[in-house]
PDB file of N, CA and C in Angstrom:
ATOM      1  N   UNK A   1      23.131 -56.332-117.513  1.00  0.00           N
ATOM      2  CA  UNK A   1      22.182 -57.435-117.473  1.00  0.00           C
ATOM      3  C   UNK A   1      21.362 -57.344-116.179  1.00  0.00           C
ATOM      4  N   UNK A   2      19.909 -57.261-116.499  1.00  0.00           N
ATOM      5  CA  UNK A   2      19.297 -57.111-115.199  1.00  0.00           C
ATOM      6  C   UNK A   2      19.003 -58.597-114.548  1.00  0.00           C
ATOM      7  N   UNK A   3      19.085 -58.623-113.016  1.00  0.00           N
ATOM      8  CA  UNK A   3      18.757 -60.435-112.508  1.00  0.00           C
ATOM      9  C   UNK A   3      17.338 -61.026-112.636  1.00  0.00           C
ATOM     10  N   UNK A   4      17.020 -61.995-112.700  1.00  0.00           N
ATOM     11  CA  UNK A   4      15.755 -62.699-112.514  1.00  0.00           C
ATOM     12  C   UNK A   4      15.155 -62.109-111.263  1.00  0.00           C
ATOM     13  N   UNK A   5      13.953 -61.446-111.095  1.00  0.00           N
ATOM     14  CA  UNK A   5      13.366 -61.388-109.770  1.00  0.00           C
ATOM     15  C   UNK A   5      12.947 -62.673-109.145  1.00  0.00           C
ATOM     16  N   UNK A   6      13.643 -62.753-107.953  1.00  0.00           N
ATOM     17  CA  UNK A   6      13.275 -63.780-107.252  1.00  0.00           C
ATOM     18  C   UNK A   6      11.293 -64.323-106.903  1.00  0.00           C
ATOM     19  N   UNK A   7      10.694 -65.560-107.157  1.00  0.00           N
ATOM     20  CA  UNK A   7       9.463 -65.714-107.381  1.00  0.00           C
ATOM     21  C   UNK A   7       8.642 -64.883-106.302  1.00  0.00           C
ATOM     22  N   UNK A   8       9.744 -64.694-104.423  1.00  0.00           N
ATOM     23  CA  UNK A   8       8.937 -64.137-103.472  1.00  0.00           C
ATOM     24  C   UNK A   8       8.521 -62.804-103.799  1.00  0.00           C
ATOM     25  N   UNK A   9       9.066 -62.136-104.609  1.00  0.00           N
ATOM     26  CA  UNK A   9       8.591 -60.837-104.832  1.00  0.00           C
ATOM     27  C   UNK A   9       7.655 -60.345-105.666  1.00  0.00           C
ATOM     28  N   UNK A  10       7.167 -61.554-106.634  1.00  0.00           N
ATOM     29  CA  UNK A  10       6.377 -61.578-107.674  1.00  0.00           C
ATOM     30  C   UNK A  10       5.050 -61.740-107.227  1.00  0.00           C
ATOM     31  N   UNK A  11       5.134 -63.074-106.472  1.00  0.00           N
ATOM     32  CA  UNK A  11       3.549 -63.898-106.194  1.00  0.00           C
ATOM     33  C   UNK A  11       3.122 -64.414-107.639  1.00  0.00           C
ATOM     34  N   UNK A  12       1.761 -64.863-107.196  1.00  0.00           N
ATOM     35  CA  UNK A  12       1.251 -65.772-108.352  1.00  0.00           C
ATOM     36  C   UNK A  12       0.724 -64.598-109.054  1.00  0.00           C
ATOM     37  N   UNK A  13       0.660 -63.597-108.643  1.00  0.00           N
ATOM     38  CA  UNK A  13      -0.164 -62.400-109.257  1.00  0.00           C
ATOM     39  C   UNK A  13       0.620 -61.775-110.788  1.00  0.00           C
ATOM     40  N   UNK A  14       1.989 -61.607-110.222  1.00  0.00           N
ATOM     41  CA  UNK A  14       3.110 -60.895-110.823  1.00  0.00           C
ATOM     42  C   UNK A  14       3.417 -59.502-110.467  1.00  0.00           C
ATOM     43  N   UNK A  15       2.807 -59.027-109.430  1.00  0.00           N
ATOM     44  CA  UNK A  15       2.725 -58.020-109.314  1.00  0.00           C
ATOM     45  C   UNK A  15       3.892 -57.623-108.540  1.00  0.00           C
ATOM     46  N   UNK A  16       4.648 -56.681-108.514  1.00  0.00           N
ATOM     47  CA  UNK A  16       6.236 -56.636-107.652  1.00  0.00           C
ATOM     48  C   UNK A  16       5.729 -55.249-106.913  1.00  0.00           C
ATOM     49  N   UNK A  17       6.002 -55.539-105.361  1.00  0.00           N
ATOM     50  CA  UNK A  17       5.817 -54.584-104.553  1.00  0.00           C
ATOM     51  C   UNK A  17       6.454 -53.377-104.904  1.00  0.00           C
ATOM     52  N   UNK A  18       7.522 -53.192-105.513  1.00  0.00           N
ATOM     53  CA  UNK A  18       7.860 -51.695-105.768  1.00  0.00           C
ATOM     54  C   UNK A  18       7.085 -50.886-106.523  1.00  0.00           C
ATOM     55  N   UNK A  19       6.163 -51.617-107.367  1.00  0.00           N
ATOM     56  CA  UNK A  19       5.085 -51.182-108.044  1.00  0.00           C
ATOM     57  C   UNK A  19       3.963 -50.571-107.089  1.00  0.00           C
ATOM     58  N   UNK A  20       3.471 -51.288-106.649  1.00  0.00           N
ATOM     59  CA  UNK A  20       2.960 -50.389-105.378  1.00  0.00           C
ATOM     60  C   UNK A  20       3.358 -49.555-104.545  1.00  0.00           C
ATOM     61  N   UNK A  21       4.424 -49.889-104.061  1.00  0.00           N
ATOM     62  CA  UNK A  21       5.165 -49.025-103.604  1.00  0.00           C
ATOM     63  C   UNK A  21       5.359 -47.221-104.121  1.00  0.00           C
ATOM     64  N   UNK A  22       6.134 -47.367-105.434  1.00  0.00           N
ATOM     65  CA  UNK A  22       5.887 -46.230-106.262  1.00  0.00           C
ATOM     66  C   UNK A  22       4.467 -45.677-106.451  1.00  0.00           C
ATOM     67  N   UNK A  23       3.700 -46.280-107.163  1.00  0.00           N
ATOM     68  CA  UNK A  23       2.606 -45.863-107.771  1.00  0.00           C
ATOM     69  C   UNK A  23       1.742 -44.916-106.136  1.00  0.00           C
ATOM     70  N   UNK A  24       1.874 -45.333-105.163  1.00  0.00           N
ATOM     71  CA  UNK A  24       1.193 -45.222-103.683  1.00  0.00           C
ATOM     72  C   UNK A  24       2.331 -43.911-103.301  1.00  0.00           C
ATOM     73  N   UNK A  25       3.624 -43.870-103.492  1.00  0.00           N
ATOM     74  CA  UNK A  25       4.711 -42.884-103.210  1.00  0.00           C
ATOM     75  C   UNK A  25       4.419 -42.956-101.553  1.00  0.00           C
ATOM     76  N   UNK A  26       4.603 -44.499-101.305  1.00  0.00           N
ATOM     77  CA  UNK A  26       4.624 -44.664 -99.705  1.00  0.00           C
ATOM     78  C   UNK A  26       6.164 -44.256 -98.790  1.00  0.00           C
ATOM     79  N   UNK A  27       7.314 -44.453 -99.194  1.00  0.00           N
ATOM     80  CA  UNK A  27       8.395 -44.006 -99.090  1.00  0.00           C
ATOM     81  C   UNK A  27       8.637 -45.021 -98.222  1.00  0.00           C
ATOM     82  N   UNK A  28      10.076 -45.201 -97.415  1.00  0.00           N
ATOM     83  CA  UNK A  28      10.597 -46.316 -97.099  1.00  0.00           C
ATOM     84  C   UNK A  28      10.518 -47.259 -95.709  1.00  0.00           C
ATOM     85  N   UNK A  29       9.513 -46.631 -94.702  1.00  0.00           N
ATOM     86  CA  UNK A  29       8.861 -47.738 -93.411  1.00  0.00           C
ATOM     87  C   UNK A  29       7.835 -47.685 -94.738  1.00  0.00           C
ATOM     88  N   UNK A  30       6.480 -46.783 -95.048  1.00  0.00           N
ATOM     89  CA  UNK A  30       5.700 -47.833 -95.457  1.00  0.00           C
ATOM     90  C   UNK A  30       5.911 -48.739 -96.418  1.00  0.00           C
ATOM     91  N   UNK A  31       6.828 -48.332 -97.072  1.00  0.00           N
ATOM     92  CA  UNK A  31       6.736 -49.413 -98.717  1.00  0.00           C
ATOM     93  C   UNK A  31       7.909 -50.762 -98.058  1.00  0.00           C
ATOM     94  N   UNK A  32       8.159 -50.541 -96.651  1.00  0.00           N
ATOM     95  CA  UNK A  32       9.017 -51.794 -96.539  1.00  0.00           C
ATOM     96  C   UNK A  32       7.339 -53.051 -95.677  1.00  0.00           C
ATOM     97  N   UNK A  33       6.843 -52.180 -95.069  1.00  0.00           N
ATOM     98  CA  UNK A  33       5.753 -52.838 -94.879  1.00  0.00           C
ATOM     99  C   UNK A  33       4.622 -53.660 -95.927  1.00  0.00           C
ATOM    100  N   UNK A  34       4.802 -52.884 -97.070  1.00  0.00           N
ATOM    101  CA  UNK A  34       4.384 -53.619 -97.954  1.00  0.00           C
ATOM    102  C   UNK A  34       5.372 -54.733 -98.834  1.00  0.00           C
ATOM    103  N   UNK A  35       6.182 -54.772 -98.666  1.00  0.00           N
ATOM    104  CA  UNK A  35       7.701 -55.581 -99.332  1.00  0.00           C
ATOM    105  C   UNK A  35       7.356 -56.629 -98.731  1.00  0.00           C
ATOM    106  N   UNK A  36       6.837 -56.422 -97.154  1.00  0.00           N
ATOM    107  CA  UNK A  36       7.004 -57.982 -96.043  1.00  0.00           C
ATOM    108  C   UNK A  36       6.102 -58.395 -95.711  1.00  0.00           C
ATOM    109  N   UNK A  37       4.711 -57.729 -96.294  1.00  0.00           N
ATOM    110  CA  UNK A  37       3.292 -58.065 -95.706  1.00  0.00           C
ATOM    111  C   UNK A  37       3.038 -58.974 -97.079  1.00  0.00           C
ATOM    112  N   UNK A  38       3.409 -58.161 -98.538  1.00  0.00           N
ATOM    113  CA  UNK A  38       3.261 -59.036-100.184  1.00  0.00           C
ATOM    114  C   UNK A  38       3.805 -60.689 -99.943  1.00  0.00           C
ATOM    115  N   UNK A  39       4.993 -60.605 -99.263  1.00  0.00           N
ATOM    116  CA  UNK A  39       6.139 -61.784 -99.942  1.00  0.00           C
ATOM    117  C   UNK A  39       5.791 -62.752 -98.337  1.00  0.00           C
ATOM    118  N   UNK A  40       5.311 -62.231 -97.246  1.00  0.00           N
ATOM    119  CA  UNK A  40       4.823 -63.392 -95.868  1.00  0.00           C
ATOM    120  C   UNK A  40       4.870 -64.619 -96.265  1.00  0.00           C
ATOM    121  N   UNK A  41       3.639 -64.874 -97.233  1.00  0.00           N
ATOM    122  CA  UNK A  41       3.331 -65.874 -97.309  1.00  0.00           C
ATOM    123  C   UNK A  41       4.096 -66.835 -98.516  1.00  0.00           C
ATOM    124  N   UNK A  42       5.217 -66.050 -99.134  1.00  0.00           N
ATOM    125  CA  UNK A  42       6.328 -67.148-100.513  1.00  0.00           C
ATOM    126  C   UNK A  42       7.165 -67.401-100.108  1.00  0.00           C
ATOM    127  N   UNK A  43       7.824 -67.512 -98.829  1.00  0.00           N
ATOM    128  CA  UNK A  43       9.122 -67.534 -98.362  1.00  0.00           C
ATOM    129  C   UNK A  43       9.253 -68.741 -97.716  1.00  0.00           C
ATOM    130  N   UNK A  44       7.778 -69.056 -97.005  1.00  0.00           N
ATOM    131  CA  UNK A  44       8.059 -70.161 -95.960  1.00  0.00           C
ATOM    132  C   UNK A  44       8.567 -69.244 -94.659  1.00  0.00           C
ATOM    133  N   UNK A  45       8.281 -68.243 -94.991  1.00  0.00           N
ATOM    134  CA  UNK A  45       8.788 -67.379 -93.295  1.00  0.00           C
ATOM    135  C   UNK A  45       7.870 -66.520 -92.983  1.00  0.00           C
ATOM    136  N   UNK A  46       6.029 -66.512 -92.867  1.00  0.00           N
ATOM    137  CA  UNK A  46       5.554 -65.491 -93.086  1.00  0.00           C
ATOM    138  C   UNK A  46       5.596 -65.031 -91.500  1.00  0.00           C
ATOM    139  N   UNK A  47       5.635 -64.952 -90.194  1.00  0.00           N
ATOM    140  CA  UNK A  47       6.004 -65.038 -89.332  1.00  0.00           C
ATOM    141  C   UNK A  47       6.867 -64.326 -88.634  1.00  0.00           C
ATOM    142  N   UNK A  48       8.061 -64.464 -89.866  1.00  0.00           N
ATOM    143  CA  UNK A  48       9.610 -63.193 -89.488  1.00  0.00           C
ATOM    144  C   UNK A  48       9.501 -62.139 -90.564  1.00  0.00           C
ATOM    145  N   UNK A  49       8.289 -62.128 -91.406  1.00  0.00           N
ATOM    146  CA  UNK A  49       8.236 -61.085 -92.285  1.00  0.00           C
ATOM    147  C   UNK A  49       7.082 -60.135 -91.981  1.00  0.00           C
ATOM    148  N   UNK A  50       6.323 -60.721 -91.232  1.00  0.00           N
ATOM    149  CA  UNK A  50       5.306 -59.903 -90.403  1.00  0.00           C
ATOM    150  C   UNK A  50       5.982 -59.562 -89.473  1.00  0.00           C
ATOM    151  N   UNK A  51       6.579 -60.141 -88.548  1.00  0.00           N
ATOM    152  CA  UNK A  51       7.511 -58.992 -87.576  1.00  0.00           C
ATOM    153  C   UNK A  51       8.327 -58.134 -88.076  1.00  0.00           C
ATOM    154  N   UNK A  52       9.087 -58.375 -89.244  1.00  0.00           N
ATOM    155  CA  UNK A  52       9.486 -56.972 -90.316  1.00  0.00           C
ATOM    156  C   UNK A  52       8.960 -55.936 -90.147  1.00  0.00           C
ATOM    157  N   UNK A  53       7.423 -56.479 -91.026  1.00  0.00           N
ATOM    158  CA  UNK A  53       6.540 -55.309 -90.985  1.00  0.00           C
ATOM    159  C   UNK A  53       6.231 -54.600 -90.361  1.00  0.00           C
ATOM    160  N   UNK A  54       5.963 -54.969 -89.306  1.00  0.00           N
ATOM    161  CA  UNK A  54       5.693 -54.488 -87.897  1.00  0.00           C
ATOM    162  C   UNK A  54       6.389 -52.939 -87.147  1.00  0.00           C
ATOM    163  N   UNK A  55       7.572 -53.627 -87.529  1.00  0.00           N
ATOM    164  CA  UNK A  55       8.700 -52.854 -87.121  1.00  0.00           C
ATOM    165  C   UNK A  55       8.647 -51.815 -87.779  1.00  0.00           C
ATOM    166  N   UNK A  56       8.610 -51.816 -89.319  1.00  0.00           N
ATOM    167  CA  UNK A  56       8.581 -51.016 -89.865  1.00  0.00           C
ATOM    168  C   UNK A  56       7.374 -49.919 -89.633  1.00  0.00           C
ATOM    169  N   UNK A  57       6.192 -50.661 -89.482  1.00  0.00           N
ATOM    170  CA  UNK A  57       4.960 -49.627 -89.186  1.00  0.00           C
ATOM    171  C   UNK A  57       4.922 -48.757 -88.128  1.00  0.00           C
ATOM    172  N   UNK A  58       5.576 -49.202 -86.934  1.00  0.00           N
ATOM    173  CA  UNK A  58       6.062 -48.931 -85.465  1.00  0.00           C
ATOM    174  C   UNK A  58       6.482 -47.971 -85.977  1.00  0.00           C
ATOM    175  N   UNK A  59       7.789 -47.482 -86.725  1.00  0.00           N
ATOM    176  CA  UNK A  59       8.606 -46.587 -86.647  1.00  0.00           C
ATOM    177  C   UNK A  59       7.589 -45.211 -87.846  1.00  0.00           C
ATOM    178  N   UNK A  60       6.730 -45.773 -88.333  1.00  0.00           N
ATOM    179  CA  UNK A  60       6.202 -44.610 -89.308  1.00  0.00           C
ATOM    180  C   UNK A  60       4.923 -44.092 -88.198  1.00  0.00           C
ATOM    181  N   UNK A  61       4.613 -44.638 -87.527  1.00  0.00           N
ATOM    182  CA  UNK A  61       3.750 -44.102 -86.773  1.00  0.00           C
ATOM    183  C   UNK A  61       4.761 -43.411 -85.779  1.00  0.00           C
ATOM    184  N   UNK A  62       5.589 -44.000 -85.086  1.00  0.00           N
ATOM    185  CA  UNK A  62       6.278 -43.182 -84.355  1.00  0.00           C
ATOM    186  C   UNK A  62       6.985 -41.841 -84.814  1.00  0.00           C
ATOM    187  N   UNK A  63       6.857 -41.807 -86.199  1.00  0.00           N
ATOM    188  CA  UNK A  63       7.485 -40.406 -87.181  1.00  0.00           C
ATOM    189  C   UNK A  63       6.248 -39.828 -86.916  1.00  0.00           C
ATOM    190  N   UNK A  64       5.189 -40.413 -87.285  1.00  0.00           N
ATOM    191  CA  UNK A  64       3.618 -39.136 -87.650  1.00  0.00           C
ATOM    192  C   UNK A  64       3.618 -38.587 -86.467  1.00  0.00           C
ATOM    193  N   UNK A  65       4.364 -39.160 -85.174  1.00  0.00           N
ATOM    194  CA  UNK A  65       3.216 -38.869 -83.571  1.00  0.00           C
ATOM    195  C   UNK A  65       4.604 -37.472 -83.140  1.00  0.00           C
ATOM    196  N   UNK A  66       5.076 -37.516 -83.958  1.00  0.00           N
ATOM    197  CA  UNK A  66       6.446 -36.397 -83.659  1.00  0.00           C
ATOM    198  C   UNK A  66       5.881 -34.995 -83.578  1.00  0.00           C
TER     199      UNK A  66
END
């Protein structure tokens, strides 16, 4: 039995970040940046999900500059 996706991951759009994610084949800092930049604003936490992101972008740039 698969679970209900929770509404933050959906948006009003329906669109579920892994979908982008895949379709883009961003792999896992960028597609977590997109996980926390999509859902900011459904949580009531957009704030600690942009510093997520952040983090995450930090570390993919810090991979490219290798």
């Amino acid at each position: 039995m698969v679970a209900e996706t929770p509404a933050h991951y959906k948006g009003e759009h329906g669109i579920q970040p892994f979908d982008i994610i895949d379709a883009f084949k961003l792999g896992f800092n960028l597609g977590n940046v997109v996980k926390y930049v999509c859902r900011a604003d459904l949580k009531g936490e957009a704030l600690k999900d942009l510093h997520k992101a952040r983090v995450y972008l930090d570390r993919e740039i810090a991979r490219r500059q290798k």
